[in-house]
Protein backbone atom coordinates (compact mmCIF):
# COMPACT_ATOMS: atom_id res chain seq x y z
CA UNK A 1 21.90 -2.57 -9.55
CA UNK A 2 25.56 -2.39 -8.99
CA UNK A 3 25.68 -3.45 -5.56
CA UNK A 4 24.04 -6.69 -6.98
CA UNK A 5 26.24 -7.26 -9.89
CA UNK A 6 29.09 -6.86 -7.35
CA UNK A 7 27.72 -9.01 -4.63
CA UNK A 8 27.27 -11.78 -7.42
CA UNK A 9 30.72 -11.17 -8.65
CA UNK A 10 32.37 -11.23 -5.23
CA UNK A 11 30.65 -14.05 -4.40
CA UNK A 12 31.51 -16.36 -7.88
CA UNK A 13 35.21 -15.27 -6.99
CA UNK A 14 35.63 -16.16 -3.46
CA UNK A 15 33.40 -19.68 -3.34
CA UNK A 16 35.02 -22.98 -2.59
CA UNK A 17 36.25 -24.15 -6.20
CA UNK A 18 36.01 -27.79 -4.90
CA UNK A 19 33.17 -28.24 -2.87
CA UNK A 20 33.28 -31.45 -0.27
CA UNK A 21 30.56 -34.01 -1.25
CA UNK A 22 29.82 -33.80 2.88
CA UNK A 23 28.72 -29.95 2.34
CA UNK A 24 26.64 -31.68 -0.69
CA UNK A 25 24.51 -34.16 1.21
CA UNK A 26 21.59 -33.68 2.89
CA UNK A 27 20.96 -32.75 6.90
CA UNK A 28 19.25 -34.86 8.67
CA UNK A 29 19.89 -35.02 11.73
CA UNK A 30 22.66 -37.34 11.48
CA UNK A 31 21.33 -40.43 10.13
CA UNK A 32 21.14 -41.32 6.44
CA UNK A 33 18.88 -39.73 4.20
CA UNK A 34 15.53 -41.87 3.28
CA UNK A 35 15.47 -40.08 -0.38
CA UNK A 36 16.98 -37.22 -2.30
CA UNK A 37 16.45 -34.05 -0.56
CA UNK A 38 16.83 -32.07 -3.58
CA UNK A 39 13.37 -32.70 -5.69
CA UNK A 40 11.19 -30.29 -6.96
CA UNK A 41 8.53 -28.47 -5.68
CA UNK A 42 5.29 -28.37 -7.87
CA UNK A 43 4.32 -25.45 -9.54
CA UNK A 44 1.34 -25.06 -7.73
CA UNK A 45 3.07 -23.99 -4.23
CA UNK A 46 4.52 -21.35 -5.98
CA UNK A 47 1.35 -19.79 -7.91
CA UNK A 48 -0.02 -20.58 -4.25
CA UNK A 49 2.40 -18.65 -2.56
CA UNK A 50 1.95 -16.13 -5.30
CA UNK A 51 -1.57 -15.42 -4.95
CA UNK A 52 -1.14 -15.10 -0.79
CA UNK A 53 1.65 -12.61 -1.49
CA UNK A 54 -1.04 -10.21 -3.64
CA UNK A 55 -4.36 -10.89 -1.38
CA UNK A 56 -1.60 -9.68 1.65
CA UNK A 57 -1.29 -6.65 0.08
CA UNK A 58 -4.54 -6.28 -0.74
CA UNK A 59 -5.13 -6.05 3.32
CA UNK A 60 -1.56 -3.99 3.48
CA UNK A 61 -3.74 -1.47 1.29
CA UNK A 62 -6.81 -1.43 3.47
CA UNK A 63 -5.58 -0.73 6.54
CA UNK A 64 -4.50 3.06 5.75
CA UNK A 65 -8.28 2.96 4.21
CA UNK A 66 -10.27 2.11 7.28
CA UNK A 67 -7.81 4.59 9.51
CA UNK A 68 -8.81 7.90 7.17
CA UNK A 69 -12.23 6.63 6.10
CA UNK A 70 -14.23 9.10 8.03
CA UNK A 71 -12.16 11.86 6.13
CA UNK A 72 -12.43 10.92 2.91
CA UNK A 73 -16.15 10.78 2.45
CA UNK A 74 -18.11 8.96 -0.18
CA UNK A 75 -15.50 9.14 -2.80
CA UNK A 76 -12.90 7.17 -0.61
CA UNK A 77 -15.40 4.36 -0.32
CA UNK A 78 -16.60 3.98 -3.82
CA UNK A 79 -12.80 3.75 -4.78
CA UNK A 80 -12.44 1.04 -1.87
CA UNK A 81 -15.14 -0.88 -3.47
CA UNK A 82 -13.93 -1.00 -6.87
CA UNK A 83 -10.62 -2.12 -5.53
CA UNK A 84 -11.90 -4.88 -3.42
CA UNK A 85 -14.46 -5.52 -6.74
CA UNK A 86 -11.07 -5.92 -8.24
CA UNK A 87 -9.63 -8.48 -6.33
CA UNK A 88 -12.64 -10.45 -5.60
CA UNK A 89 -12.48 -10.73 -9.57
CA UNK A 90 -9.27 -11.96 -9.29
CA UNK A 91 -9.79 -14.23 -6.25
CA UNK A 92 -12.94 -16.01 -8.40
CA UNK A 93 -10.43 -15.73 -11.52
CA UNK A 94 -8.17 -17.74 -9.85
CA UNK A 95 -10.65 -20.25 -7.89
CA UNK A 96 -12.42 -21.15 -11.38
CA UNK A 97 -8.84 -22.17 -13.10
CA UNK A 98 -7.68 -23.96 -9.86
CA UNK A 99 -5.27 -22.03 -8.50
CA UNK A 100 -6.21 -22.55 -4.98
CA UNK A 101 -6.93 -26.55 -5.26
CA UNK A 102 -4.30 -28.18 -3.10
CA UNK A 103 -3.97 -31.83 -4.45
């Protein structure tokens, strides 16, 4: 935590106090911009992107699984299942409300 602080307070003390309106305007390649650059992205790329993030993990966790699955017997796969059982709850949770409708 206090390498962050300290990053953030370096930082605030050594950026440009006047900032050039060039390092303010969009790239594009040279020509003039068609629109503002700077909008917003919807909140659904970003509950999107948040629900790839935790399914990724979900296959970071299985891997180690299905390496040691012949050593840990029955017990190892029952707790697989419920953990998949898990997140296919979660995965339906998520399809019912929407979350994965990309309008």
């Amino acid at each position: 935590m206090g390498f962050g602080v300290v990053t953030l307070l370096v930082s605030y003390l050594v950026h440009p106090k006047f900032p050039e309106t060039e390092k303010l305007s969009p790239y594009e390649c040279g020509s003039e911009p068609f629109s503002d650059a700077r909008m917003p992205f919807p909140v659904r790329y970003y509950i999107f992107a948040m629900l790839f993030v935790i399914f990724d993990i979900e296959v970071i966790f299985l891997y180690p699984w299905a390496v040691v699955f012949d050593k840990i017997g029955l017990i190892g796969l029952v707790e697989m299942l419920v953990f998949i059982g898990l997140f296919l709850v979660a995965y339906v949770y998520a399809w019912k409300k929407g979350a994965l409708e990309w309008d």
